[in-house]
Protein backbone atom coordinates (compact mmCIF):
# COMPACT_ATOMS: atom_id res chain seq x y z
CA UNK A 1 0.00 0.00 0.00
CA UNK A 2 1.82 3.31 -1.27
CA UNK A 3 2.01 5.81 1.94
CA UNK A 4 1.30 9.55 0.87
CA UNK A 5 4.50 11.21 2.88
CA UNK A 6 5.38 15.57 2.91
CA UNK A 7 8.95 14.89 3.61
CA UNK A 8 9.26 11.73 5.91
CA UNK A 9 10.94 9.88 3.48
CA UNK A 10 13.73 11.90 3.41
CA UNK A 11 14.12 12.15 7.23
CA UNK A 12 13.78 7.95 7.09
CA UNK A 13 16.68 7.51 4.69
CA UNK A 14 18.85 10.11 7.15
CA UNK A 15 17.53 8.47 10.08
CA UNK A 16 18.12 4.60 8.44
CA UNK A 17 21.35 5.72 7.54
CA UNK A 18 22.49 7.03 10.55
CA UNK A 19 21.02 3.28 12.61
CA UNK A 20 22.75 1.01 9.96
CA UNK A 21 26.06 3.09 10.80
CA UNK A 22 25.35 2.30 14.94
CA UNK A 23 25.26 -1.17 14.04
CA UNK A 24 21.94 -1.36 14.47
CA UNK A 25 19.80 -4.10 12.66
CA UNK A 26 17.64 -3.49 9.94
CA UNK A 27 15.99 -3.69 7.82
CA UNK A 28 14.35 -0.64 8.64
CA UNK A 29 11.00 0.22 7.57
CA UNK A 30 9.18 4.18 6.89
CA UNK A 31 5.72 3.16 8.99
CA UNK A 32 2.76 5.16 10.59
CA UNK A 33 1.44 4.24 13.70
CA UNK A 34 -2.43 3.75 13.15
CA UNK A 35 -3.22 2.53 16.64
CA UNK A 36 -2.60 1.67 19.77
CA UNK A 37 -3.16 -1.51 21.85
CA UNK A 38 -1.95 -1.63 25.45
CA UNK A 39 1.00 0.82 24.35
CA UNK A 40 2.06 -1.48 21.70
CA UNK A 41 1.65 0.48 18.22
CA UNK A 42 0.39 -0.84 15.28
CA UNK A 43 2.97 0.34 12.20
CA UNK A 44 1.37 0.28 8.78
CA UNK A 45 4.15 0.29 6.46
CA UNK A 46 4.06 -0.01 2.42
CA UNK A 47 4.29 -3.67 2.70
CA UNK A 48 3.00 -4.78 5.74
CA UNK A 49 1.19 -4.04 8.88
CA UNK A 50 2.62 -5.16 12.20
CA UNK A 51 3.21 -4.61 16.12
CA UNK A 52 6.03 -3.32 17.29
CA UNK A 53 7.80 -2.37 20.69
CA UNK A 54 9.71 0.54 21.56
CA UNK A 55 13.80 0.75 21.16
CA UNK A 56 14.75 0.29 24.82
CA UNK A 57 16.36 3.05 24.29
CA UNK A 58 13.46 5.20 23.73
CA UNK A 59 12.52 4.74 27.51
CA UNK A 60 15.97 5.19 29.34
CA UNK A 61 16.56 8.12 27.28
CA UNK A 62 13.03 9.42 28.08
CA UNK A 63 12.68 9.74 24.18
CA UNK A 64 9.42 10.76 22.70
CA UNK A 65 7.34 7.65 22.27
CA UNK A 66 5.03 7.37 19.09
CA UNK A 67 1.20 8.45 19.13
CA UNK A 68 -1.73 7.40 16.77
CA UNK A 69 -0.82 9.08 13.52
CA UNK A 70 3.28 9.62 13.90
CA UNK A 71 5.69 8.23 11.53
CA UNK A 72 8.42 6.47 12.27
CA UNK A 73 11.04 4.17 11.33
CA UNK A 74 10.91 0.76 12.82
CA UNK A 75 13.49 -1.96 12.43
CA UNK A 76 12.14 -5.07 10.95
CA UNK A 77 14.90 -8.24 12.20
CA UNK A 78 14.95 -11.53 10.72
CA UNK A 79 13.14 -13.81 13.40
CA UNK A 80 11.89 -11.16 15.75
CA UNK A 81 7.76 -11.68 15.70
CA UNK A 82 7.24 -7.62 15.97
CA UNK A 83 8.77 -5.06 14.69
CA UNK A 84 11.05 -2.38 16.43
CA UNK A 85 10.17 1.35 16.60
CA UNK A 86 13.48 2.79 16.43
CA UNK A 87 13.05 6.40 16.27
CA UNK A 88 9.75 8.91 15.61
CA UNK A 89 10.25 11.10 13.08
């Protein structure tokens, strides 16, 4: 499903960029959160729909956690059953 974007895209190749060069793992995936479930977001991307959890990060850092309607870029690991939220955008 295409996702109509006013700019995320390019902040989600900067952002992927800059989480591949951490060593994070990817792939990494431009999603919007579409709703929320006991805290856990549900990330429509263009390919797929899925939970994710926050970056553990997120919370020590007291970084700002995604809301109904936010895009973000979620890591998408081989053999993890949810996706990642790595970073709001």
């Amino acid at each position: 499903m295409p996702l109509t974007t006013w700019g995320e895209r390019a902040l989600f190749s900067a952002a992927a960029a800059e989480l591949e060069a951490a060593g994070e793992p990817g792939p990494f995936a431009l999603g919007r959160v579409v709703s929320l479930d006991r805290s856990l977001p549900l990330v429509m991307s263009e390919k797929d729909v899925f939970r994710a959890e926050h970056d553990v990060r997120m919370a020590k850092e007291n970084q700002l956690l995604p809301a109904i309607g936010d895009w973000v870029v979620a890591a998408l690991p081989q053999g993890h059953d949810q996706g990642i939220i790595e970073q709001v955008l």
